[in-house]
N, C-alpha and C. Protein backbone atom coordinates (compact mmCIF):
# COMPACT_ATOMS: atom_id res chain seq x y z
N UNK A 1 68.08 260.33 179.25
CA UNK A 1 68.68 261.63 178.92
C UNK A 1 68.34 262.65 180.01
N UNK A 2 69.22 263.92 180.55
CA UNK A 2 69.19 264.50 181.30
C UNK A 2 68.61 265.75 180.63
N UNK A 3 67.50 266.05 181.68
CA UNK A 3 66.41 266.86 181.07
C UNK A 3 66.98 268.32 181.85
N UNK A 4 66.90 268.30 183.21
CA UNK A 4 67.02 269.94 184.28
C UNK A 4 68.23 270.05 184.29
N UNK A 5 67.66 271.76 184.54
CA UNK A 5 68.58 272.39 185.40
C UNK A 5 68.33 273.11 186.71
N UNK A 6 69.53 272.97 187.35
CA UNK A 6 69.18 273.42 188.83
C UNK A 6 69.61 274.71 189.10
N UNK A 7 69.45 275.73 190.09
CA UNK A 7 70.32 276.80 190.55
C UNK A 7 70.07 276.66 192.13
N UNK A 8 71.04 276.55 192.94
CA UNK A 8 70.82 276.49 194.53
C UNK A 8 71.86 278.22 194.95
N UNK A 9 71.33 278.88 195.68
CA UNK A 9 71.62 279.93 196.45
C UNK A 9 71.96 279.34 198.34
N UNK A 10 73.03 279.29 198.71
CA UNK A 10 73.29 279.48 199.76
C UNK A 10 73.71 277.62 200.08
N UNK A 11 74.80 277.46 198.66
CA UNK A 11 75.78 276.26 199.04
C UNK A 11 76.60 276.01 200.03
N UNK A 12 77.14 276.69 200.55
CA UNK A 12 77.76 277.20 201.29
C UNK A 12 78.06 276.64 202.60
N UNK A 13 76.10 276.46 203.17
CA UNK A 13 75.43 276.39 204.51
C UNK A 13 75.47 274.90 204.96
N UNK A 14 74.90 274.97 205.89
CA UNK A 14 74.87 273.44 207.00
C UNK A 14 74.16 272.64 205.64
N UNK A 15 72.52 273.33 205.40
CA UNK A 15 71.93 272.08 204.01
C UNK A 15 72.31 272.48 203.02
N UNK A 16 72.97 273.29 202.29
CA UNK A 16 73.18 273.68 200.89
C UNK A 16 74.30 272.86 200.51
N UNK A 17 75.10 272.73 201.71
CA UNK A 17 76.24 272.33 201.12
C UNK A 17 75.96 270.67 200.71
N UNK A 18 75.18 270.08 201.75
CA UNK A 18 74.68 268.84 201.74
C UNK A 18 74.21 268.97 200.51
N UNK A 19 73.25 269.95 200.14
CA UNK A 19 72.07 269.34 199.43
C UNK A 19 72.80 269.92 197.83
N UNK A 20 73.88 270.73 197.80
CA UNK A 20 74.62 270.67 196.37
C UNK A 20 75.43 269.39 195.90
N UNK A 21 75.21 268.30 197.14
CA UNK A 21 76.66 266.76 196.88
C UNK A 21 75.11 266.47 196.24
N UNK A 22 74.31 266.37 196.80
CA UNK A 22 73.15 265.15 196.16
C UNK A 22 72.76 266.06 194.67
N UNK A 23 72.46 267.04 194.44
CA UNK A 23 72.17 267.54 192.86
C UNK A 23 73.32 267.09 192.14
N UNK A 24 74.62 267.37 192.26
CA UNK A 24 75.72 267.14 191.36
C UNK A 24 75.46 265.48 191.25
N UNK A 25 75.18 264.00 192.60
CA UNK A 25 75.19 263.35 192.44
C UNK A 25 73.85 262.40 191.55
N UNK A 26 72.67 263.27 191.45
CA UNK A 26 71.59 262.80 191.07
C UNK A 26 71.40 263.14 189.31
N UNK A 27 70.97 262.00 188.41
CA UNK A 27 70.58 262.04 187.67
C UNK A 27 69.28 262.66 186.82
N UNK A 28 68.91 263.39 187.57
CA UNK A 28 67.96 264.36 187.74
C UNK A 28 68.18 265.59 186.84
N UNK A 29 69.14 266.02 187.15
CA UNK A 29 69.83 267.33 186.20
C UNK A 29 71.09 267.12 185.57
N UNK A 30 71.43 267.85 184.77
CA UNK A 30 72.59 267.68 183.58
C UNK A 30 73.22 268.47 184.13
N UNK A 31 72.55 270.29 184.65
CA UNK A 31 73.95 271.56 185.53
C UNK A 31 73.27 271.74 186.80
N UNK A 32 73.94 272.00 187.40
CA UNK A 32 73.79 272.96 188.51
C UNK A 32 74.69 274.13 188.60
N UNK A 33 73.64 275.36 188.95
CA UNK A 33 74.70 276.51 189.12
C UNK A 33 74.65 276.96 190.25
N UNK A 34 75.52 277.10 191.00
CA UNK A 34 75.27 277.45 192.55
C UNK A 34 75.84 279.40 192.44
N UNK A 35 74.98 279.99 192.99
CA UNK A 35 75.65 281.17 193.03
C UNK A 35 76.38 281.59 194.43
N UNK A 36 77.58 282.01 194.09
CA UNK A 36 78.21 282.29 195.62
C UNK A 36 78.86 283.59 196.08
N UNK A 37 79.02 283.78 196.84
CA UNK A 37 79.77 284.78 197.49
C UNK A 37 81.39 284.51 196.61
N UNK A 38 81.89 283.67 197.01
CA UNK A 38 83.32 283.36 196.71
C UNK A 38 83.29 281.63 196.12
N UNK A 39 84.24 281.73 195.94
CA UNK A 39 84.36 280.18 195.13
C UNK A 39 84.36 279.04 196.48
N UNK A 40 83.66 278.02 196.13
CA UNK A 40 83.45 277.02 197.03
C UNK A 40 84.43 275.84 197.07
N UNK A 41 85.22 275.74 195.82
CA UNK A 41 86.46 275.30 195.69
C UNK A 41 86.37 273.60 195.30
N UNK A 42 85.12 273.46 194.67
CA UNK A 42 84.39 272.26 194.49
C UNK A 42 84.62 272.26 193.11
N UNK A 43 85.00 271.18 192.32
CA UNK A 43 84.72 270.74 190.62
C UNK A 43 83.97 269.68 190.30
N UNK A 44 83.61 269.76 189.71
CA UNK A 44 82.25 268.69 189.23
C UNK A 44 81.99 268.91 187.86
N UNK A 45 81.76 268.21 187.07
CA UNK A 45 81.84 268.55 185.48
C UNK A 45 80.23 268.79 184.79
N UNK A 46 79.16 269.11 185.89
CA UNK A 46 77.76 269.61 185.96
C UNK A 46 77.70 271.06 186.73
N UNK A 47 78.63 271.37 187.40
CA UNK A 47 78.69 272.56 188.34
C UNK A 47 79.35 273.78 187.61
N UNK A 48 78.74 274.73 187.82
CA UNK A 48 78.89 275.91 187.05
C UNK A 48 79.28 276.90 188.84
N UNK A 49 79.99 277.24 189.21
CA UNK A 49 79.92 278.28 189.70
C UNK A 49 79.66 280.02 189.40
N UNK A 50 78.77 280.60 189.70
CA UNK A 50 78.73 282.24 189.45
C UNK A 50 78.98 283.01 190.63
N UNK A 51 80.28 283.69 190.89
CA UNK A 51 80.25 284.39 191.94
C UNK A 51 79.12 285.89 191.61
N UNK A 52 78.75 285.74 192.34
CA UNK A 52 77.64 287.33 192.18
C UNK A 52 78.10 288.18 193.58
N UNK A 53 77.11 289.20 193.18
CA UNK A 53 76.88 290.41 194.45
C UNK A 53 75.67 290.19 194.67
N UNK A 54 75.07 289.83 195.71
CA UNK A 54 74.26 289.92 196.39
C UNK A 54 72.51 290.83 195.87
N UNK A 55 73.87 291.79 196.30
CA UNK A 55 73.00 293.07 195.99
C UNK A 55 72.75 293.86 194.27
N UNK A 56 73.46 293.28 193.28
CA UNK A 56 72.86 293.40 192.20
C UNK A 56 72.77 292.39 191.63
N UNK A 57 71.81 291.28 191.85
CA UNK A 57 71.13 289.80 190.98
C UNK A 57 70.90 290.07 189.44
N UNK A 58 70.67 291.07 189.71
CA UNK A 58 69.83 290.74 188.37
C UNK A 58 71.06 291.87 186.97
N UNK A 59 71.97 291.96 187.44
CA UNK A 59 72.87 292.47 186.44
C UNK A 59 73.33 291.10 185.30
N UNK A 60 73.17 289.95 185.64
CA UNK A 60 72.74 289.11 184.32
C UNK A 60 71.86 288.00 185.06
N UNK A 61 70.73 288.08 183.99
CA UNK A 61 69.14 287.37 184.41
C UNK A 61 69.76 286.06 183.80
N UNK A 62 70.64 286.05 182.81
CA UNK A 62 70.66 284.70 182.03
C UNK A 62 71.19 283.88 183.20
N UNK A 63 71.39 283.76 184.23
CA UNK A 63 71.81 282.62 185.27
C UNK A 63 70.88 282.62 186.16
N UNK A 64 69.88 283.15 185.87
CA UNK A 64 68.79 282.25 186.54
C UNK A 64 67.75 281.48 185.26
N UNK A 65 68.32 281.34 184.28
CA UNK A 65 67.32 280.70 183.38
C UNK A 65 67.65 279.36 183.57
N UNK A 66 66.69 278.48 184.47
CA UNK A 66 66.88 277.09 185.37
C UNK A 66 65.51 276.56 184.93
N UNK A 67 65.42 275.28 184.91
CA UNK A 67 63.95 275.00 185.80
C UNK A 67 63.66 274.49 187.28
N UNK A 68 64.99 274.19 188.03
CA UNK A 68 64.48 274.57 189.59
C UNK A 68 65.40 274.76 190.15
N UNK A 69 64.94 276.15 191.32
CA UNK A 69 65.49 276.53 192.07
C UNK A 69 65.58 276.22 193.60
N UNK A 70 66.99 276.10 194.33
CA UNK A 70 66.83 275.80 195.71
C UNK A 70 67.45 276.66 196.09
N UNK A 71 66.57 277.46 197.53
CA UNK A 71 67.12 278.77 197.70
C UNK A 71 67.67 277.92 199.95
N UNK A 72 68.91 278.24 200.09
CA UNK A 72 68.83 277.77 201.22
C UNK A 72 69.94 278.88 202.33
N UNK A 73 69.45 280.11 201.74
CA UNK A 73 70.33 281.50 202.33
C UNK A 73 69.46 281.26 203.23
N UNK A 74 69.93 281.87 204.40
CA UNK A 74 70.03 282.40 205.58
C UNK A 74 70.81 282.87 206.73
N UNK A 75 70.46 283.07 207.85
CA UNK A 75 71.79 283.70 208.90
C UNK A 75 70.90 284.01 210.55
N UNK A 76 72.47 284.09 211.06
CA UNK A 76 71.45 284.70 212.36
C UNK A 76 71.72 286.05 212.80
N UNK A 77 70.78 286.63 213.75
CA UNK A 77 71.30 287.81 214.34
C UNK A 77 72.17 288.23 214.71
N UNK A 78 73.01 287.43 215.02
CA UNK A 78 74.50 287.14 216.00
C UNK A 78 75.09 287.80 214.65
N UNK A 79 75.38 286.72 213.30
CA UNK A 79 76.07 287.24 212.29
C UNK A 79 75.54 288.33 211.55
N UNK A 80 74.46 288.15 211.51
CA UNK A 80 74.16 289.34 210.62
C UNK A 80 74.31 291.03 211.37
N UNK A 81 74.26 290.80 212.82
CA UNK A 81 74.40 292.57 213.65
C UNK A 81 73.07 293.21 214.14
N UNK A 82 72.62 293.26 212.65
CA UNK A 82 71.17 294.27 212.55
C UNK A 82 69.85 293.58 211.94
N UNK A 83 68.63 293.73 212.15
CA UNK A 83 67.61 292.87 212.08
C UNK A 83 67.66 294.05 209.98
N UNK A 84 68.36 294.50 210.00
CA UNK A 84 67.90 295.16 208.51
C UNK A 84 68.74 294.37 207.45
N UNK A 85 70.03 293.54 207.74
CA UNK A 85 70.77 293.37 207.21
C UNK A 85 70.33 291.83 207.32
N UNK A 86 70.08 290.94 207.89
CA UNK A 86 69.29 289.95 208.36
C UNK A 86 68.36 290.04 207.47
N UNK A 87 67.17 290.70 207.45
CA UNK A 87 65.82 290.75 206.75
C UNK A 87 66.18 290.80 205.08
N UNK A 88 67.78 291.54 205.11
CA UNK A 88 68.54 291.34 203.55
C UNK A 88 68.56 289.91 203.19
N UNK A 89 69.45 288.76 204.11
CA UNK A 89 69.56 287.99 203.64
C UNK A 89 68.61 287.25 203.78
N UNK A 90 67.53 286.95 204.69
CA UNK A 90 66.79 285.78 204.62
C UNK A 90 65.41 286.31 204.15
N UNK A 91 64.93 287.68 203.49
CA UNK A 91 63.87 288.08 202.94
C UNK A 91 64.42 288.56 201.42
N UNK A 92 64.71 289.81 201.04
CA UNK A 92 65.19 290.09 199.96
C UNK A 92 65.56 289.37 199.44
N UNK A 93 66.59 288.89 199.40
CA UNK A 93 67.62 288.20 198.81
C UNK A 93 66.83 286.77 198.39
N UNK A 94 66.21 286.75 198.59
CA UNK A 94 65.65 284.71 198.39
C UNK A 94 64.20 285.40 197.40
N UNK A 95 63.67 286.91 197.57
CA UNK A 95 62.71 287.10 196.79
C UNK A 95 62.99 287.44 195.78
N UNK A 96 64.07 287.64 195.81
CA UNK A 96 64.90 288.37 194.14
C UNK A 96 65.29 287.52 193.57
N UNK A 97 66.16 286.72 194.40
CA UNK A 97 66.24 285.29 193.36
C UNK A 97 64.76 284.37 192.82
N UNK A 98 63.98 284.36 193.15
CA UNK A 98 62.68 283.67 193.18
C UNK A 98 61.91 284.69 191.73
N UNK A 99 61.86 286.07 191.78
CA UNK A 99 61.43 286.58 190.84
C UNK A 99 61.90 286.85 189.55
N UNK A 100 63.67 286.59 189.69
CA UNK A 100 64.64 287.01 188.49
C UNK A 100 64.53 285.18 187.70
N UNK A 101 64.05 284.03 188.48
CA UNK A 101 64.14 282.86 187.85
C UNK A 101 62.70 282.70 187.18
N UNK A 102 61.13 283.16 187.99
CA UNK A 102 60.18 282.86 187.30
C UNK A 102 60.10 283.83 185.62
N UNK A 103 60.78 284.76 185.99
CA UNK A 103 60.51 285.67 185.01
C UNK A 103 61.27 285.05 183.76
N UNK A 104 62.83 284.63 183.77
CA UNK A 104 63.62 283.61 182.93
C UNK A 104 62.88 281.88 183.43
N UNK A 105 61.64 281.78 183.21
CA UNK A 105 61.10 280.47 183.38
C UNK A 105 61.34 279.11 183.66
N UNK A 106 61.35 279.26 185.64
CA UNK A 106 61.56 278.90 185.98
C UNK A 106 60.41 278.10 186.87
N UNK A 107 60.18 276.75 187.15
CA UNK A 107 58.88 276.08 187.14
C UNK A 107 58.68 275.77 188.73
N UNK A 108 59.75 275.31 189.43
CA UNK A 108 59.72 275.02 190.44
C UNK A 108 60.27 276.16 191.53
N UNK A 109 60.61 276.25 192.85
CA UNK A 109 61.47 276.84 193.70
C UNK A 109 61.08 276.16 194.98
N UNK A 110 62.14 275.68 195.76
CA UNK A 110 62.37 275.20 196.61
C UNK A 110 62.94 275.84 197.84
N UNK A 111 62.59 276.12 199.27
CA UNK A 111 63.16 277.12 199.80
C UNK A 111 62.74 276.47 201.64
N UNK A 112 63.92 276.99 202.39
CA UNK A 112 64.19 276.75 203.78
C UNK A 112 63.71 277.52 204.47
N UNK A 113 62.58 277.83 204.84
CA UNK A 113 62.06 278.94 205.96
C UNK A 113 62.24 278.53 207.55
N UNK A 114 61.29 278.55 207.88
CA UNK A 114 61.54 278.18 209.74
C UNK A 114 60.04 277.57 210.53
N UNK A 115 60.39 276.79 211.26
CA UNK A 115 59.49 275.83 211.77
C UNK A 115 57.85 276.91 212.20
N UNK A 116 58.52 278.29 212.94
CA UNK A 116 57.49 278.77 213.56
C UNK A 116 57.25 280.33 212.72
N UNK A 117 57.33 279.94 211.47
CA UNK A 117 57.17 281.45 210.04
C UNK A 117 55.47 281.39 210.47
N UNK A 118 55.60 282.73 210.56
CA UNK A 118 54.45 283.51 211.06
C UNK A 118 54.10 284.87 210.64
N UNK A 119 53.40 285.48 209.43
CA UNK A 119 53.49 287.09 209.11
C UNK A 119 53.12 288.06 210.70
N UNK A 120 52.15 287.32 211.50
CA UNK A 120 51.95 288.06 212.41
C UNK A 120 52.94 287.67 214.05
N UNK A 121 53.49 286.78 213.85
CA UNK A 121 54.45 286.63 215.14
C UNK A 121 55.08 288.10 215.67
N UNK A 122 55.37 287.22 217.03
CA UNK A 122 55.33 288.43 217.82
C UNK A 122 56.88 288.72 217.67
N UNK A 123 57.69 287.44 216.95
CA UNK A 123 58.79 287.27 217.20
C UNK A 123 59.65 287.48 215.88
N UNK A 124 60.94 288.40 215.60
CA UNK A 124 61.26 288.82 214.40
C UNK A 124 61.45 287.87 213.77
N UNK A 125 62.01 286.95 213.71
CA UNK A 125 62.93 285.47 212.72
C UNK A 125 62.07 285.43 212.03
N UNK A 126 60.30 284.00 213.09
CA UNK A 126 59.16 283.74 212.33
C UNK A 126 58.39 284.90 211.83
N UNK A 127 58.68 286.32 212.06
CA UNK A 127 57.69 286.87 210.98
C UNK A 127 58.36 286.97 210.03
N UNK A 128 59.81 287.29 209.93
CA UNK A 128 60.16 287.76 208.51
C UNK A 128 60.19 286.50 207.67
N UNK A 129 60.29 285.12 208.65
CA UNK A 129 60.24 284.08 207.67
C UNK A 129 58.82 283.96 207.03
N UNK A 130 57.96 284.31 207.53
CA UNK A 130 56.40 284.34 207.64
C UNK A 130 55.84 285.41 206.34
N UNK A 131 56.81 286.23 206.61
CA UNK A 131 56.98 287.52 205.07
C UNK A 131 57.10 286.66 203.66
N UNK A 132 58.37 286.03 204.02
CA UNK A 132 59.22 285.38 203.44
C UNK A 132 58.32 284.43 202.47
N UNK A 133 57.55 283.27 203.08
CA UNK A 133 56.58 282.61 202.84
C UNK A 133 55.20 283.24 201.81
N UNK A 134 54.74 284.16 202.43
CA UNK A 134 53.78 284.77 201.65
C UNK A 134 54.07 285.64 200.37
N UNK A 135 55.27 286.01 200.10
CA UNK A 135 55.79 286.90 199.14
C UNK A 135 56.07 285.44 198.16
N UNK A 136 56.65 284.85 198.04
CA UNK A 136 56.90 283.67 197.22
C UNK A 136 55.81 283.15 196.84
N UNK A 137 54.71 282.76 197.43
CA UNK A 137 53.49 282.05 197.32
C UNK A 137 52.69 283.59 195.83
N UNK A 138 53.09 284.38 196.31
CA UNK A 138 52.44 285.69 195.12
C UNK A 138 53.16 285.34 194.24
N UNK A 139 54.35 285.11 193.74
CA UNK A 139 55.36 285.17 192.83
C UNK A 139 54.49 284.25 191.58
N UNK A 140 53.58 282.97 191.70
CA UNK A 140 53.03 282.55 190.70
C UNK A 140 54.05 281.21 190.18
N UNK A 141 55.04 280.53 191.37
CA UNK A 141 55.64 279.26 190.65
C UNK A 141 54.41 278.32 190.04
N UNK A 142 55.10 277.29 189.46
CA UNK A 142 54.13 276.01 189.21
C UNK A 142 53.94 274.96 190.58
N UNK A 143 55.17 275.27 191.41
CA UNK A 143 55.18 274.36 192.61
C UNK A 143 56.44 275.20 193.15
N UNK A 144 55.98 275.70 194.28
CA UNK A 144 56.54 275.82 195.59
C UNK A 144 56.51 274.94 196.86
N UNK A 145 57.88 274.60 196.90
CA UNK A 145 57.82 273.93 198.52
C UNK A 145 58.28 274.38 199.17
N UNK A 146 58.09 274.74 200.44
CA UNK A 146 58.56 275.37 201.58
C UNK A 146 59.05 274.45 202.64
N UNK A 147 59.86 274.39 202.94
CA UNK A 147 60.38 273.73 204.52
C UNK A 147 60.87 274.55 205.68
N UNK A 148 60.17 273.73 206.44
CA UNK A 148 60.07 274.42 208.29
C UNK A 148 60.60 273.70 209.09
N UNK A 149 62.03 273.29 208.78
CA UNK A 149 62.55 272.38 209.63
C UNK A 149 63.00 272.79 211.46
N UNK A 150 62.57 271.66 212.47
CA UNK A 150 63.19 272.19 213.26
C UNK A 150 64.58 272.50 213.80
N UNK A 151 65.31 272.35 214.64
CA UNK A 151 66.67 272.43 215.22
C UNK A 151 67.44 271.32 214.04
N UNK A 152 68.43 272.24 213.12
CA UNK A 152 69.41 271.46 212.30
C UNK A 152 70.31 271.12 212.93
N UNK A 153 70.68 269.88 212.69
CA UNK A 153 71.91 269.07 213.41
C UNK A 153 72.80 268.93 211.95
N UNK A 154 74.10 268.95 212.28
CA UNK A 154 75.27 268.38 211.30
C UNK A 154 76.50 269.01 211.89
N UNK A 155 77.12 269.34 211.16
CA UNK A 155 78.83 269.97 211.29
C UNK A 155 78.78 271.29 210.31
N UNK A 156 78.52 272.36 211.48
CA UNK A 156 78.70 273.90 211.24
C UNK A 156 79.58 274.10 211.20
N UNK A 157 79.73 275.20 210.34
CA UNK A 157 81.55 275.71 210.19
C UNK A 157 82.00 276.50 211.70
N UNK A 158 81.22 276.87 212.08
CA UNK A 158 81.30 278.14 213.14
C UNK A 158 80.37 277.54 214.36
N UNK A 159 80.76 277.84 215.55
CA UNK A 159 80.02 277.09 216.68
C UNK A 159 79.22 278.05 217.02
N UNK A 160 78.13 277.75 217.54
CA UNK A 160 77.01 278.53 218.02
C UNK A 160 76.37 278.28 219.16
N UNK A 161 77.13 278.35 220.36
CA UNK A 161 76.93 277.52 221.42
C UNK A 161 75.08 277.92 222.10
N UNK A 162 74.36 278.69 221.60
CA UNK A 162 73.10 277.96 221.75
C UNK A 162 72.23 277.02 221.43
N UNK A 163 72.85 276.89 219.71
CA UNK A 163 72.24 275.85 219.03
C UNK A 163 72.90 274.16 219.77
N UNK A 164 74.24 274.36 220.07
CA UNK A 164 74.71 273.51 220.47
C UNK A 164 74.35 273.15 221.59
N UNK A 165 73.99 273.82 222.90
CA UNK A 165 73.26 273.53 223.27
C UNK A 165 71.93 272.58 223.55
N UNK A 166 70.92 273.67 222.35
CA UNK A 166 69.94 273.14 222.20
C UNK A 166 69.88 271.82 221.72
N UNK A 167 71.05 271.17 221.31
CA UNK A 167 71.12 270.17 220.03
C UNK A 167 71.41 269.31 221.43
N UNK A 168 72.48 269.35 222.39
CA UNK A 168 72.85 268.40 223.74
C UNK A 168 71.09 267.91 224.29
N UNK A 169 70.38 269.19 224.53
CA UNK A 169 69.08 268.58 224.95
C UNK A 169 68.14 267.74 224.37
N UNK A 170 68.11 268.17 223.16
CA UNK A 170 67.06 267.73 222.23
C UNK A 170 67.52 266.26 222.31
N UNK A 171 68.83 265.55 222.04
CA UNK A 171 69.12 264.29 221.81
C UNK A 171 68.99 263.69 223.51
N UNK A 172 69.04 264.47 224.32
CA UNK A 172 69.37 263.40 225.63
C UNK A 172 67.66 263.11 225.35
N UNK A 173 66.50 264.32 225.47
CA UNK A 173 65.43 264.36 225.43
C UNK A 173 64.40 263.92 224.62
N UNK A 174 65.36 262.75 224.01
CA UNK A 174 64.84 262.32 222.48
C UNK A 174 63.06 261.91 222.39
N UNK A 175 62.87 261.04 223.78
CA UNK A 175 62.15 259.93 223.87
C UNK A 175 60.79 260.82 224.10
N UNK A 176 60.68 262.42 224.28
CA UNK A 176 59.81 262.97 224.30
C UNK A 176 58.74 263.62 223.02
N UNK A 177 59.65 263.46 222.02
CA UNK A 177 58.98 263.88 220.81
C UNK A 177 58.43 262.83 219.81
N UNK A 178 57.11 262.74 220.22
CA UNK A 178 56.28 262.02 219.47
C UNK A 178 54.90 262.03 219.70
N UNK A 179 53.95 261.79 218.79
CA UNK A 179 52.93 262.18 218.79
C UNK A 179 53.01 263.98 218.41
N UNK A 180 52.32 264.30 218.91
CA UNK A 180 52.12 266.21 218.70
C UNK A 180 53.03 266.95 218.60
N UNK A 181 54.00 266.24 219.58
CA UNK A 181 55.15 266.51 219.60
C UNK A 181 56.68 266.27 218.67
N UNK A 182 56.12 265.15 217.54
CA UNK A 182 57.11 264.70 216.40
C UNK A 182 57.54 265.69 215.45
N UNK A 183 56.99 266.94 215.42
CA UNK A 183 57.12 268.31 214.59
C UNK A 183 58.63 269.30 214.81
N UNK A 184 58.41 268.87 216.24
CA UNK A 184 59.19 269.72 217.06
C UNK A 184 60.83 269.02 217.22
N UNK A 185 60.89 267.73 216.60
CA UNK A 185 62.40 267.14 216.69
C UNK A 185 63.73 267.29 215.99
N UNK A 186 64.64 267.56 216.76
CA UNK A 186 65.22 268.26 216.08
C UNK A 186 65.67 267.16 214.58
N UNK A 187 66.28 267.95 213.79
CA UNK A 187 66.46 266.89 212.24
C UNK A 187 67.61 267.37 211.50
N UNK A 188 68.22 266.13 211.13
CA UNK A 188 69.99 266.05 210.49
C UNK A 188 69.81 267.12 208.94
N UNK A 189 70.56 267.67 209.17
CA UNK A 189 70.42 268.67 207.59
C UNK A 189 70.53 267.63 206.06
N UNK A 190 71.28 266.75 206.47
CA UNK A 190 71.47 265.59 205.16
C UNK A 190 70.07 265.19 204.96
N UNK A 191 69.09 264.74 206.14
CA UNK A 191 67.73 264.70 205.82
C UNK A 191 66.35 265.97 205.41
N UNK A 192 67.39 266.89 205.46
CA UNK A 192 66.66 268.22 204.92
C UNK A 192 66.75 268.55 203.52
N UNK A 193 68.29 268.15 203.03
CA UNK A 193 68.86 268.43 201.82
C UNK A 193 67.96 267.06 200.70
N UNK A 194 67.82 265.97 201.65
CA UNK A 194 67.06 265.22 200.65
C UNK A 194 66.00 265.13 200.65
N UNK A 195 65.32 265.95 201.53
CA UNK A 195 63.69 265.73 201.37
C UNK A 195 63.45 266.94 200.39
N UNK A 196 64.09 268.25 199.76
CA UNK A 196 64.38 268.89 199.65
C UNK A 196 64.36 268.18 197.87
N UNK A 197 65.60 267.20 197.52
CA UNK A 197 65.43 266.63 196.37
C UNK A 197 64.35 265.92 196.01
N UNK A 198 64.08 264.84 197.21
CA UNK A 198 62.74 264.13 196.87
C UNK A 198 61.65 264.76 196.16
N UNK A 199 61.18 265.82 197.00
CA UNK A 199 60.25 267.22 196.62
C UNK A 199 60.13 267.81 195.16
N UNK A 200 61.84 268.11 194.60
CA UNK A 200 61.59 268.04 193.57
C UNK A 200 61.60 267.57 192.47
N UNK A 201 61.59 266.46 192.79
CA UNK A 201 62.16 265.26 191.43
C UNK A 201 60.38 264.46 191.43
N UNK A 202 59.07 265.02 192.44
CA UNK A 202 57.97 264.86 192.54
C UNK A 202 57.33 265.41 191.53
N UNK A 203 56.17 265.40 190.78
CA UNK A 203 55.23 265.64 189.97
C UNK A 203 54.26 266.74 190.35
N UNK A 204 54.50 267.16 191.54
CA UNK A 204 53.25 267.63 192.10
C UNK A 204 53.15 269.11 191.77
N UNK A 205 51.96 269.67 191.69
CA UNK A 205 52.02 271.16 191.27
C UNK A 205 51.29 271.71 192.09
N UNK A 206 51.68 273.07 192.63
CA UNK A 206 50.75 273.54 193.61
C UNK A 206 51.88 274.08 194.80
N UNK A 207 51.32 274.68 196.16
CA UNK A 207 52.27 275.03 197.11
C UNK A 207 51.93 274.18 198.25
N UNK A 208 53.35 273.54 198.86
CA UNK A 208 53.13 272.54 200.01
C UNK A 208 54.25 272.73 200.86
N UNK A 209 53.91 272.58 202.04
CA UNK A 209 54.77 273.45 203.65
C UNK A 209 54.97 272.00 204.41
N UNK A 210 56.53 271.53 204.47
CA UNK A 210 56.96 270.34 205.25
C UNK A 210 57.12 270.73 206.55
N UNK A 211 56.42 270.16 207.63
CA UNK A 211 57.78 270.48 209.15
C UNK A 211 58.33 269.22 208.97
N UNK A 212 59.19 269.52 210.11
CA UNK A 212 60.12 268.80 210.21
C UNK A 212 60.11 267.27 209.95
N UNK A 213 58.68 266.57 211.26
CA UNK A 213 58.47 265.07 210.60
C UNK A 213 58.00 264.79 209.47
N UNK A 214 57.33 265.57 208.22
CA UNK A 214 57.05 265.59 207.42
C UNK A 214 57.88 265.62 206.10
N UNK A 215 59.56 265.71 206.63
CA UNK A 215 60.44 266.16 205.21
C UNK A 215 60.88 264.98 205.27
């Protein structure tokens, strides 16, 4: 018998979208509710879509009453413009969802930060991811997992010719990452989205931080 329920924030994305085929496909949960911007145009007879606003979550709490959450918002500078509107989506926005679900009792939360999250970095991304990290860890889940994946590989909607880039090197340069260096490789989002499930379909209670060779 199907015991959970899920809520994932930021279906949408390179892993969300991945990692909403494997919840709908896993026996694990009975719903999933993905909250979105706009309709994702997906049916599934476990999938609940809620279009929301962003910016008022909590105008009904009853859709975050889950027992686990996967939060996999984010963005870059490029899209987002301004480091304030940015710090909206990949800080606010993932702490509001995180506090509007423990409060409607919610046991787990699952969430995508960044390889080099740092509160004191010198560098904006890893500190606010680094914010990001420590504000959740206060929140009081039963189990938080965090992932720090490095360079995501898959099929982006939108090209980003640095990442793309970076993604040409990393693969010619494969044969260099290992040992100390196995942290740092880049990794397929389908293997993010399921280490991501693995994680929570685990027993474990407490807070635990994957990099990359580790998910």
């Amino acid at each position: 018998m199907l015991q959970r329920s899920a809520l994932i924030a930021g279906a949408s994305g390179l892993v969300g979208s991945e990692l909403l085929t494997l919840l709908l496909e896993s026996n694990e949960y009975h719903s999933v509710t993905a909250i979105v911007r706009k309709s994702l145009h997906i049916k599934h007879p476990k999938l609940k879509q809620v279009i929301v606003d962003f910016e008022q979550l909590n105008k009904d709490e009853e859709i975050f009453k889950v027992d686990d959450v996967f939060c996999c918002l984010g963005t870059t500078i490029k899209k987002a413009k301004t480091q304030d509107v940015m710090t909206r989506i990949d800080v606010e926005y993932p702490l509001q969802i995180a506090n509007l679900a423990k409060k409607m009792g919610a046991k787990q939360f699952l969430v995508i930060s960044a390889m080099q999250a740092n509160l004191n970095s010198s560098t904006f991304y890893s500190r606010i991811k680094g914010k990001l990290e420590k504000e959740l860890q206060n929140i009081g889940f039963e189990t938080l997992h965090i992932f720090r994946p490095s360079l995501l590989l898959g099929d982006r909607k939108e090209f980003r010719l640095g990442e793309k880039t970076a993604e040409t090197l990393f693969n010619a340069l494969f044969f260099i990452f290992i040992g100390p260096l196995k942290k740092y490789k880049a990794i397929h989002a389908t293997t993010v989205a399921q280490g991501m499930l693995n994680a929570a379909k685990s027993s474990k209670k407490g807070v635990f931080i994957y990099l990359s060779d580790e998910i």
